[in-house]
PDB file of N, CA and C in Angstrom:
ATOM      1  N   UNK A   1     -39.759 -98.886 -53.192  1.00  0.00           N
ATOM      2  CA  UNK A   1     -40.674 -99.686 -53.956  1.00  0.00           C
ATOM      3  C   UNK A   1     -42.051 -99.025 -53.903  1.00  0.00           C
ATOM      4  N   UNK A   2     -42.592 -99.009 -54.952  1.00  0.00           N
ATOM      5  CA  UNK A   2     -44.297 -98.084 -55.275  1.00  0.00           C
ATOM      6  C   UNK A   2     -44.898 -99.334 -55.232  1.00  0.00           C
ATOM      7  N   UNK A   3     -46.660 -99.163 -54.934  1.00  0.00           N
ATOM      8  CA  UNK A   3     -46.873-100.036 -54.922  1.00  0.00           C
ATOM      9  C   UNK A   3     -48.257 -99.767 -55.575  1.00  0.00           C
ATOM     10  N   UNK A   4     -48.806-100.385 -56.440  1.00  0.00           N
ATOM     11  CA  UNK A   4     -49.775-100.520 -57.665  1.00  0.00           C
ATOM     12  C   UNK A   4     -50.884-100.855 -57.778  1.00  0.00           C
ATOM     13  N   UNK A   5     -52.258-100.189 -58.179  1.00  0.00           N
ATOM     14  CA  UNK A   5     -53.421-100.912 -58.175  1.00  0.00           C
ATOM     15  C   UNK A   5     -54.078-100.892 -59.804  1.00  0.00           C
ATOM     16  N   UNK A   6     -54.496-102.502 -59.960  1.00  0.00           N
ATOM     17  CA  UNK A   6     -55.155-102.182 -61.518  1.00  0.00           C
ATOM     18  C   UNK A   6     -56.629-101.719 -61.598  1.00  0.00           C
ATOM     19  N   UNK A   7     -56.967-100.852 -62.174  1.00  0.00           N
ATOM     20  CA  UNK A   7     -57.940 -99.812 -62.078  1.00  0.00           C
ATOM     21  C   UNK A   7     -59.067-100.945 -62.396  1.00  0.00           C
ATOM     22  N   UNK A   8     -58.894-102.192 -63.066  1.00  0.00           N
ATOM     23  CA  UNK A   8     -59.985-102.656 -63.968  1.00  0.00           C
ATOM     24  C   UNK A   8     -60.017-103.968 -63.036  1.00  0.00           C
ATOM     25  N   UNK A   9     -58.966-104.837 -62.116  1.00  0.00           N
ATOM     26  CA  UNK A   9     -59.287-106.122 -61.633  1.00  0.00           C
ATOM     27  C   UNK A   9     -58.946-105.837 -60.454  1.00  0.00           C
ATOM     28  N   UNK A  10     -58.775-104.653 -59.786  1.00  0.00           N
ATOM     29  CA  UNK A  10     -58.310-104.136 -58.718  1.00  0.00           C
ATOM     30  C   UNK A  10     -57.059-105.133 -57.982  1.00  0.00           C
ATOM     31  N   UNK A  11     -56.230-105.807 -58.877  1.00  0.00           N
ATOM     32  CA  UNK A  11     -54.772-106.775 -58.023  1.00  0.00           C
ATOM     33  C   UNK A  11     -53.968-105.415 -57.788  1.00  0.00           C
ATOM     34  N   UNK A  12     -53.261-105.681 -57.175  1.00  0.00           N
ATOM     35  CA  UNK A  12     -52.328-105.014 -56.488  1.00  0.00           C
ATOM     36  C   UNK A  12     -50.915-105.548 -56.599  1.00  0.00           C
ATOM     37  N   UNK A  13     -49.689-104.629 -56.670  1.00  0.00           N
ATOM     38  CA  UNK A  13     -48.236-105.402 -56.943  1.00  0.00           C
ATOM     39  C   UNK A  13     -47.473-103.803 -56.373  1.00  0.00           C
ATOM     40  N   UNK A  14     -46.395-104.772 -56.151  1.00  0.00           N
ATOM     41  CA  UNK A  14     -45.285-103.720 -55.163  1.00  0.00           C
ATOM     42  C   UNK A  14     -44.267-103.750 -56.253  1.00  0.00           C
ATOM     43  N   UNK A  15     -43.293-102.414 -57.164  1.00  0.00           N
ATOM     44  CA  UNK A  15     -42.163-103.033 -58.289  1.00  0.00           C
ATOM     45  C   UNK A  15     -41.332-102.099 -57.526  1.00  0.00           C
ATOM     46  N   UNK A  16     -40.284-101.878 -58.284  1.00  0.00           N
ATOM     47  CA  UNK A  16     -39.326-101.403 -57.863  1.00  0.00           C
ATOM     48  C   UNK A  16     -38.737-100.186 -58.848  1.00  0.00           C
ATOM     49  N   UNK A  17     -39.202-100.850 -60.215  1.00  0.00           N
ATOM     50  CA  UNK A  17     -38.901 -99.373 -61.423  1.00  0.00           C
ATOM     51  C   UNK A  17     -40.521 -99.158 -62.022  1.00  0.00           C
ATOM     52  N   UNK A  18     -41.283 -97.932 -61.772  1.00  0.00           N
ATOM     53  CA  UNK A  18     -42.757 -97.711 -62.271  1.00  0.00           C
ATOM     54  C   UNK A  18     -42.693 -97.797 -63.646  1.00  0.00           C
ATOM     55  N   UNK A  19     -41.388 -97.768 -63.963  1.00  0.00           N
ATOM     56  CA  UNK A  19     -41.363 -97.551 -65.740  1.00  0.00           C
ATOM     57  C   UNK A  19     -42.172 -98.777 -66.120  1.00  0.00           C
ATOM     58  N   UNK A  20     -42.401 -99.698 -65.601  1.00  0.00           N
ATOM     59  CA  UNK A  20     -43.096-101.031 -66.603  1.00  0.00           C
ATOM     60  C   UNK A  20     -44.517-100.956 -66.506  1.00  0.00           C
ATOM     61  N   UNK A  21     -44.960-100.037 -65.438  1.00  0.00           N
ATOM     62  CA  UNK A  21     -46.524-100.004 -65.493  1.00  0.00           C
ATOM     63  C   UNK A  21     -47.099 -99.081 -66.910  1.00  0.00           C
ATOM     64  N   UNK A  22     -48.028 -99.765 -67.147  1.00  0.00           N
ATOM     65  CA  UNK A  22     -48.917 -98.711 -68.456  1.00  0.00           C
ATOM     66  C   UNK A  22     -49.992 -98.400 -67.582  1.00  0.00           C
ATOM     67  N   UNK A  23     -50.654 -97.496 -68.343  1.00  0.00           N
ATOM     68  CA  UNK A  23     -51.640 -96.332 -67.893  1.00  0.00           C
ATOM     69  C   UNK A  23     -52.888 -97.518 -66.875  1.00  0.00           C
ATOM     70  N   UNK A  24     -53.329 -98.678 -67.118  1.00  0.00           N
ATOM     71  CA  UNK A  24     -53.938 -99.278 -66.577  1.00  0.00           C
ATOM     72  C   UNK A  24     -53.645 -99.648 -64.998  1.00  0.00           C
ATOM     73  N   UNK A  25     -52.688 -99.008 -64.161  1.00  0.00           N
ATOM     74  CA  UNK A  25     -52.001 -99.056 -63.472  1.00  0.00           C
ATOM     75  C   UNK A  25     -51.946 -97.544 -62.257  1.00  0.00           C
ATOM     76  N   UNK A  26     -52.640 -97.437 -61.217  1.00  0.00           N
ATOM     77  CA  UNK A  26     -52.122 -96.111 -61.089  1.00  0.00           C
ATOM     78  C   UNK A  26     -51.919 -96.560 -59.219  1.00  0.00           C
ATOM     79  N   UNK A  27     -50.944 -95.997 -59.166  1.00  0.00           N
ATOM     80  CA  UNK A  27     -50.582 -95.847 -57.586  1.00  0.00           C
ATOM     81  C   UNK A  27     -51.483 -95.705 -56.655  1.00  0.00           C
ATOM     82  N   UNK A  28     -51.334 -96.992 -55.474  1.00  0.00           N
ATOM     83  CA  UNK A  28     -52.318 -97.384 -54.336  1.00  0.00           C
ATOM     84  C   UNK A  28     -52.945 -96.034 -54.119  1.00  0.00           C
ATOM     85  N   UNK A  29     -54.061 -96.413 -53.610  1.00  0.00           N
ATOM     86  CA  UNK A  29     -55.424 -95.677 -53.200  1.00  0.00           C
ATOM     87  C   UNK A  29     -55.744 -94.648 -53.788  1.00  0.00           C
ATOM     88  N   UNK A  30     -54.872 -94.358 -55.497  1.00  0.00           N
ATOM     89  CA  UNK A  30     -56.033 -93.221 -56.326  1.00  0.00           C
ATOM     90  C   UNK A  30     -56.595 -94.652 -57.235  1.00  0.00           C
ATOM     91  N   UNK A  31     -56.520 -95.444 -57.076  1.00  0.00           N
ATOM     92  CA  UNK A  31     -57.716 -96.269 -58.170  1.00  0.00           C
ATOM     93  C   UNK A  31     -59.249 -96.366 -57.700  1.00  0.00           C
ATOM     94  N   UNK A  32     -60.371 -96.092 -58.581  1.00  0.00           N
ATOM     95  CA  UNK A  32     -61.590 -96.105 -58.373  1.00  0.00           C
ATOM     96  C   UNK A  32     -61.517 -97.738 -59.198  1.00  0.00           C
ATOM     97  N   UNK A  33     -62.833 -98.165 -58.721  1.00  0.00           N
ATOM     98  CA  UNK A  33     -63.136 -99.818 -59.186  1.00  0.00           C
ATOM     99  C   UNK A  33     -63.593 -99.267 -60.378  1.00  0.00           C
ATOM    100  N   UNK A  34     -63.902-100.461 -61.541  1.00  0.00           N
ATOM    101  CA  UNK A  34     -64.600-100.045 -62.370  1.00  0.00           C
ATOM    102  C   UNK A  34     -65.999-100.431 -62.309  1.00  0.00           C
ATOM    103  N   UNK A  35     -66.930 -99.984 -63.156  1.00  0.00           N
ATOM    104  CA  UNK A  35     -68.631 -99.693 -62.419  1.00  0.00           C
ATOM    105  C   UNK A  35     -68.706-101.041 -62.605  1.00  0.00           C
ATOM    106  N   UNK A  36     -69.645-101.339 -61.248  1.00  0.00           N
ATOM    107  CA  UNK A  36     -70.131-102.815 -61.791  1.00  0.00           C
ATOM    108  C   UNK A  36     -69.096-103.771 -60.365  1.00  0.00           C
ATOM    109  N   UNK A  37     -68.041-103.113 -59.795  1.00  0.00           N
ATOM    110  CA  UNK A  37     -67.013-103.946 -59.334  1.00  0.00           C
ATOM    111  C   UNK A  37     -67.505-103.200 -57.711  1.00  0.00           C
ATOM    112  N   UNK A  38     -67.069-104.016 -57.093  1.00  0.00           N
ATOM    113  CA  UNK A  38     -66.733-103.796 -55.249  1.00  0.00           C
ATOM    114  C   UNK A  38     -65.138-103.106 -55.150  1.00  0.00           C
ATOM    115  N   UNK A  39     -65.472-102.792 -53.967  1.00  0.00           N
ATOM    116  CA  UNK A  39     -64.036-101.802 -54.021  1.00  0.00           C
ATOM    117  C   UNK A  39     -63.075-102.803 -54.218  1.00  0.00           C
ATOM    118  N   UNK A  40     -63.144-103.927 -54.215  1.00  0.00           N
ATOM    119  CA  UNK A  40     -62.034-105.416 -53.954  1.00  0.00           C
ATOM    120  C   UNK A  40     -61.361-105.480 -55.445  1.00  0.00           C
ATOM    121  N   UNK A  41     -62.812-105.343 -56.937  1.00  0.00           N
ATOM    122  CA  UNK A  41     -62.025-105.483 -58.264  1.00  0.00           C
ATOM    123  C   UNK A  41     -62.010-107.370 -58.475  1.00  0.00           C
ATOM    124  N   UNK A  42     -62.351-107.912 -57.301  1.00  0.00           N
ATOM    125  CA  UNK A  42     -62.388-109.509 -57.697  1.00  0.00           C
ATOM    126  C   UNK A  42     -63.500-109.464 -57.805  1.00  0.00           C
ATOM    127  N   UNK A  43     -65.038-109.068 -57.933  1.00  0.00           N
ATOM    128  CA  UNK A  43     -65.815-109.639 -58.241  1.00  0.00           C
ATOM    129  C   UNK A  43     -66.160-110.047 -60.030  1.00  0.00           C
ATOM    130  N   UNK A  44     -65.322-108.880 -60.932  1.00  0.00           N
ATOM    131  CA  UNK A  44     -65.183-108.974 -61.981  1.00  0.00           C
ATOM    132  C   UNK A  44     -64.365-109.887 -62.699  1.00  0.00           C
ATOM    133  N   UNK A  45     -63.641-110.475 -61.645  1.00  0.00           N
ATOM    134  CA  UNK A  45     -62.619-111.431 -62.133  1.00  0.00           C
ATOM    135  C   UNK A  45     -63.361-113.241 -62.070  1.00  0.00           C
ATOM    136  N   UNK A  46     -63.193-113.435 -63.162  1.00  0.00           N
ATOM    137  CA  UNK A  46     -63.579-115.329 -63.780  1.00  0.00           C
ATOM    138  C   UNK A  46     -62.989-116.030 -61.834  1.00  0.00           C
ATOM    139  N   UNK A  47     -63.665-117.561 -61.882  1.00  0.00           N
ATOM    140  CA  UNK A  47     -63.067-118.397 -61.211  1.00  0.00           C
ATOM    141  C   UNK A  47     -61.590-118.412 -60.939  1.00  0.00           C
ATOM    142  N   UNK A  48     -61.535-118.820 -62.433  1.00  0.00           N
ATOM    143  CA  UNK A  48     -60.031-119.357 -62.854  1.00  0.00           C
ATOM    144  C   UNK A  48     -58.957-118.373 -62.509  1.00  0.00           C
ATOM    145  N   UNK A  49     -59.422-117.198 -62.367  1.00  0.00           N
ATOM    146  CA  UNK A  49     -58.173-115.696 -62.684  1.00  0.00           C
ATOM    147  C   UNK A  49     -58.050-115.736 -60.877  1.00  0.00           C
ATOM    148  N   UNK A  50     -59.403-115.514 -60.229  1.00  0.00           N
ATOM    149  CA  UNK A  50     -58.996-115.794 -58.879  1.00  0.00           C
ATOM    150  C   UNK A  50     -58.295-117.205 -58.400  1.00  0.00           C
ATOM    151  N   UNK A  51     -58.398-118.286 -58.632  1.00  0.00           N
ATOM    152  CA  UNK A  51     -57.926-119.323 -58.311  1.00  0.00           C
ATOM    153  C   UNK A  51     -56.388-119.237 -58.635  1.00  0.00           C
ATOM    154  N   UNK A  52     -56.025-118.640 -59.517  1.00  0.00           N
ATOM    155  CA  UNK A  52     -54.663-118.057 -59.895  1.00  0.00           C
ATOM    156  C   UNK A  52     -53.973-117.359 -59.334  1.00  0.00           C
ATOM    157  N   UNK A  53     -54.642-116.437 -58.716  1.00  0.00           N
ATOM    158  CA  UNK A  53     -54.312-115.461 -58.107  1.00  0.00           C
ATOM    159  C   UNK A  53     -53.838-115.786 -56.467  1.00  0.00           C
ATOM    160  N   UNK A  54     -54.812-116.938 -56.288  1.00  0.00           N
ATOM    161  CA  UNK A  54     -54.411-117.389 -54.974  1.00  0.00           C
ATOM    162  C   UNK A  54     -53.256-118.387 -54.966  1.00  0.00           C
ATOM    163  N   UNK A  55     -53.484-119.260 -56.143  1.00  0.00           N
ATOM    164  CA  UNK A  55     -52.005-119.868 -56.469  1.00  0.00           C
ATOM    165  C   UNK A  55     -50.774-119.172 -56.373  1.00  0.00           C
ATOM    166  N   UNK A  56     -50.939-117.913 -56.782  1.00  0.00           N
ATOM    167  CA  UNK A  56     -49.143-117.124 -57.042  1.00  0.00           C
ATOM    168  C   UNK A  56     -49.162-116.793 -55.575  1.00  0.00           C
ATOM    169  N   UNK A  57     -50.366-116.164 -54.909  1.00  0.00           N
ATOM    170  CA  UNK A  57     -50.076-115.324 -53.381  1.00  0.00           C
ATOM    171  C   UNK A  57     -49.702-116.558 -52.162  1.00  0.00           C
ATOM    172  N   UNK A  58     -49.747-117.771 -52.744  1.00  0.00           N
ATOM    173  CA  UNK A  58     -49.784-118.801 -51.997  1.00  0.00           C
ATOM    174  C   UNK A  58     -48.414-119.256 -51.972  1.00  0.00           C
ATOM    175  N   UNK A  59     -47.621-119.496 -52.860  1.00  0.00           N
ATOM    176  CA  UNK A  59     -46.548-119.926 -53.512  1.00  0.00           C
ATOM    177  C   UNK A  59     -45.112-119.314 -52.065  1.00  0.00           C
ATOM    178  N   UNK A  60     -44.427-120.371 -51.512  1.00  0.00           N
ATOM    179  CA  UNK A  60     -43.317-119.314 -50.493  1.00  0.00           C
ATOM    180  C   UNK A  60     -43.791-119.459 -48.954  1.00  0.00           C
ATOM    181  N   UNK A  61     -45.446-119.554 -49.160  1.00  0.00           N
ATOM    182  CA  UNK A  61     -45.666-119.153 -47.947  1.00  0.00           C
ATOM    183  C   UNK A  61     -45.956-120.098 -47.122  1.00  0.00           C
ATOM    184  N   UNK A  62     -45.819-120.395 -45.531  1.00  0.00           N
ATOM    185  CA  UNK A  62     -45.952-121.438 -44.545  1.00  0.00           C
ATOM    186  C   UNK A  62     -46.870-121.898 -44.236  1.00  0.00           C
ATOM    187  N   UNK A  63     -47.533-123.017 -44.266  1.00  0.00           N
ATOM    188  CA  UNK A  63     -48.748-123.872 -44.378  1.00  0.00           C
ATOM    189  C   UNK A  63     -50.407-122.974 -43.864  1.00  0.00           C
ATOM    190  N   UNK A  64     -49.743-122.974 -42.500  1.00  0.00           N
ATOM    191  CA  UNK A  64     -50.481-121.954 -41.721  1.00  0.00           C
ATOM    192  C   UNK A  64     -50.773-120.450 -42.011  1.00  0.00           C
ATOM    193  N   UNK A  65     -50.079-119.961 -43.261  1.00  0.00           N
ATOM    194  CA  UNK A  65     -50.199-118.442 -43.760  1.00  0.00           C
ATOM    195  C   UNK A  65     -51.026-118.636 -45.041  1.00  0.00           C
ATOM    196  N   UNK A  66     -51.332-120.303 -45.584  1.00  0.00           N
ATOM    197  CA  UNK A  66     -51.663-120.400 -46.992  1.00  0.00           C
ATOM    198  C   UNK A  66     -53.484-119.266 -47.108  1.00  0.00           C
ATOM    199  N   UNK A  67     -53.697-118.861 -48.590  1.00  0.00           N
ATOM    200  CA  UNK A  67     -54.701-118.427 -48.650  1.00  0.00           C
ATOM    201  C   UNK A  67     -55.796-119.491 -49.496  1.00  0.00           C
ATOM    202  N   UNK A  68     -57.214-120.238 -49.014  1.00  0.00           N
ATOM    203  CA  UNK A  68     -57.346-120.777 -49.170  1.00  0.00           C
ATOM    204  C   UNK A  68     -58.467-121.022 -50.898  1.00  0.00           C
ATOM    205  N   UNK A  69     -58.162-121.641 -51.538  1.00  0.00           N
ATOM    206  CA  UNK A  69     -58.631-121.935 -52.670  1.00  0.00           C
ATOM    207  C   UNK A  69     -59.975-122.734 -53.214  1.00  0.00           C
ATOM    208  N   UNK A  70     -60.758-122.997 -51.978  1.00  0.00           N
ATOM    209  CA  UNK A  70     -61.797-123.895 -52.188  1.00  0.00           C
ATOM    210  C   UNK A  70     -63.284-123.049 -51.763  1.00  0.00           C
ATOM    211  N   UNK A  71     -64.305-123.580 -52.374  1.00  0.00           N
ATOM    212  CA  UNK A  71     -65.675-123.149 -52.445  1.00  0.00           C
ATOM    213  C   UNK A  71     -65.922-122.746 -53.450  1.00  0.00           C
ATOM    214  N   UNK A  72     -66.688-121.916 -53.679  1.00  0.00           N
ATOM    215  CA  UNK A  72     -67.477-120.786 -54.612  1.00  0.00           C
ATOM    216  C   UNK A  72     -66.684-119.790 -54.528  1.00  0.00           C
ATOM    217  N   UNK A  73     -67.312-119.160 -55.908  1.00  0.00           N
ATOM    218  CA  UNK A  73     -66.398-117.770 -56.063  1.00  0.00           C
ATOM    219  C   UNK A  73     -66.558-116.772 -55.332  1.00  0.00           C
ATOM    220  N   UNK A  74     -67.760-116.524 -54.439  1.00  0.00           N
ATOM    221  CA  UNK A  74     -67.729-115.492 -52.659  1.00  0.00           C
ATOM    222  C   UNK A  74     -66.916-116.290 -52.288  1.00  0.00           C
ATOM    223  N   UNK A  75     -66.567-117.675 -52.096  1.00  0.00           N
ATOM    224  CA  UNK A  75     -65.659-118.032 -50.797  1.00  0.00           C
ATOM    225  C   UNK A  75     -64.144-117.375 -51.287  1.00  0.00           C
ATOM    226  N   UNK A  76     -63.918-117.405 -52.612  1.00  0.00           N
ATOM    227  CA  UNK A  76     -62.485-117.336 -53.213  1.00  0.00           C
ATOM    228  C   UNK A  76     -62.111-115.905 -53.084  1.00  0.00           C
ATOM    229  N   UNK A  77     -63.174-114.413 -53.321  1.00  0.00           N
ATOM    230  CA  UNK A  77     -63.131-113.317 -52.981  1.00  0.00           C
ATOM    231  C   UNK A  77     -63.118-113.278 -51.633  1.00  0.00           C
ATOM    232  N   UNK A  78     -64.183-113.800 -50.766  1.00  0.00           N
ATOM    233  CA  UNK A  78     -63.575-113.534 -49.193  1.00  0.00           C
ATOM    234  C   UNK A  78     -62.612-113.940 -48.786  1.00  0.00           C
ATOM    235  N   UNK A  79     -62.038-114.919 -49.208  1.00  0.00           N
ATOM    236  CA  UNK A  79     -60.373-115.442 -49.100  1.00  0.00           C
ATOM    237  C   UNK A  79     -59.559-113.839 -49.613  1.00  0.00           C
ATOM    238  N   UNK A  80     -58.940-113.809 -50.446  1.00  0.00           N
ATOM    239  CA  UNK A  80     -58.244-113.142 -50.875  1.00  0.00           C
ATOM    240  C   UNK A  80     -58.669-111.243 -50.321  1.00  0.00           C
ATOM    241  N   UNK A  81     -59.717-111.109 -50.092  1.00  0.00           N
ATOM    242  CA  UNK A  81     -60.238-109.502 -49.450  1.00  0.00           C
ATOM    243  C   UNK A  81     -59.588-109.642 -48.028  1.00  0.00           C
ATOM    244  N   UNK A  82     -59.931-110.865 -47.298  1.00  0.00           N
ATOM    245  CA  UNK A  82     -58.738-111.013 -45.846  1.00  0.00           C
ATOM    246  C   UNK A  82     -57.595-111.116 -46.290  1.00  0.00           C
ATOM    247  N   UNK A  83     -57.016-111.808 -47.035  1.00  0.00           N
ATOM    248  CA  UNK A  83     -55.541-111.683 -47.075  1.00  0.00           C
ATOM    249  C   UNK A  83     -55.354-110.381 -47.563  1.00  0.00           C
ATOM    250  N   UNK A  84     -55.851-109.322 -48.403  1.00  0.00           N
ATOM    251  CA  UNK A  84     -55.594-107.967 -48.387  1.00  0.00           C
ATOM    252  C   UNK A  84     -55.453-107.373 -47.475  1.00  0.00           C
ATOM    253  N   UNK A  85     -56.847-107.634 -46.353  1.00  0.00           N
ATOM    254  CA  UNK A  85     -56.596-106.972 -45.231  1.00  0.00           C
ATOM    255  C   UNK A  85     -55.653-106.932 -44.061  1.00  0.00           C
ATOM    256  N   UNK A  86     -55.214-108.688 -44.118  1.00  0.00           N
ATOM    257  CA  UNK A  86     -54.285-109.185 -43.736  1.00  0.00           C
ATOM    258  C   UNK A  86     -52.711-108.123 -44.166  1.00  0.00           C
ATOM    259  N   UNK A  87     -52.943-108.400 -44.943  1.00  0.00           N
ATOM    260  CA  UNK A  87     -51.144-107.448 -45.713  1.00  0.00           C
ATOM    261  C   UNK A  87     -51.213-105.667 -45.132  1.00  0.00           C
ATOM    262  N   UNK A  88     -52.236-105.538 -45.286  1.00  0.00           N
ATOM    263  CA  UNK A  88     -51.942-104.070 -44.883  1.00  0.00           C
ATOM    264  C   UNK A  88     -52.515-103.595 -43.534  1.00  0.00           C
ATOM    265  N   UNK A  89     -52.260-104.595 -42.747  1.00  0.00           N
ATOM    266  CA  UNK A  89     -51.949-104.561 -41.785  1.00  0.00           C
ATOM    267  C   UNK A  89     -50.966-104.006 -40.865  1.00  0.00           C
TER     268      UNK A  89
END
């Protein structure tokens, strides 16, 4: 399994056939942010797209592992930048 960074919202995804990625897509740690973004790629991203984002990464997981969805949009990026850091761990 490869695992994927989007050059423009910096999310990240693990697939299994690369054939479905398009060019917006290039394999962990050659993506640069785009200008304007933190190396994270969530600061460019709306409320709503992060709040989403924590919805799907949330979804499966045990109460105590949840990533949390409340505050301001720094609280919703520092949420989700630990659970990055968390994963690649």
């Amino acid at each position: 399994m490869a695992r994927y960074t989007h050059i423009v919202s910096g999310a990240r995804v693990q697939v299994r056939d690369d054939k479905v990625m398009d060019s917006s897509w290039v394999p962990e740690g050659q993506a640069k942010p785009a200008a304007g973004n933190s190396d994270s790629g969530y600061e460019g991203m709306k409320v709503t797209d992060l709040k989403a984002e924590i919805e799907r990464r949330n979804q499966g997981r045990a109460e105590a592992d949840l990533v949390s969805a409340e505050g301001l949009k720094a609280d919703l990026i520092a949420a989700l930048t630990a659970d990055d850091d968390r994963a690649e761990q």
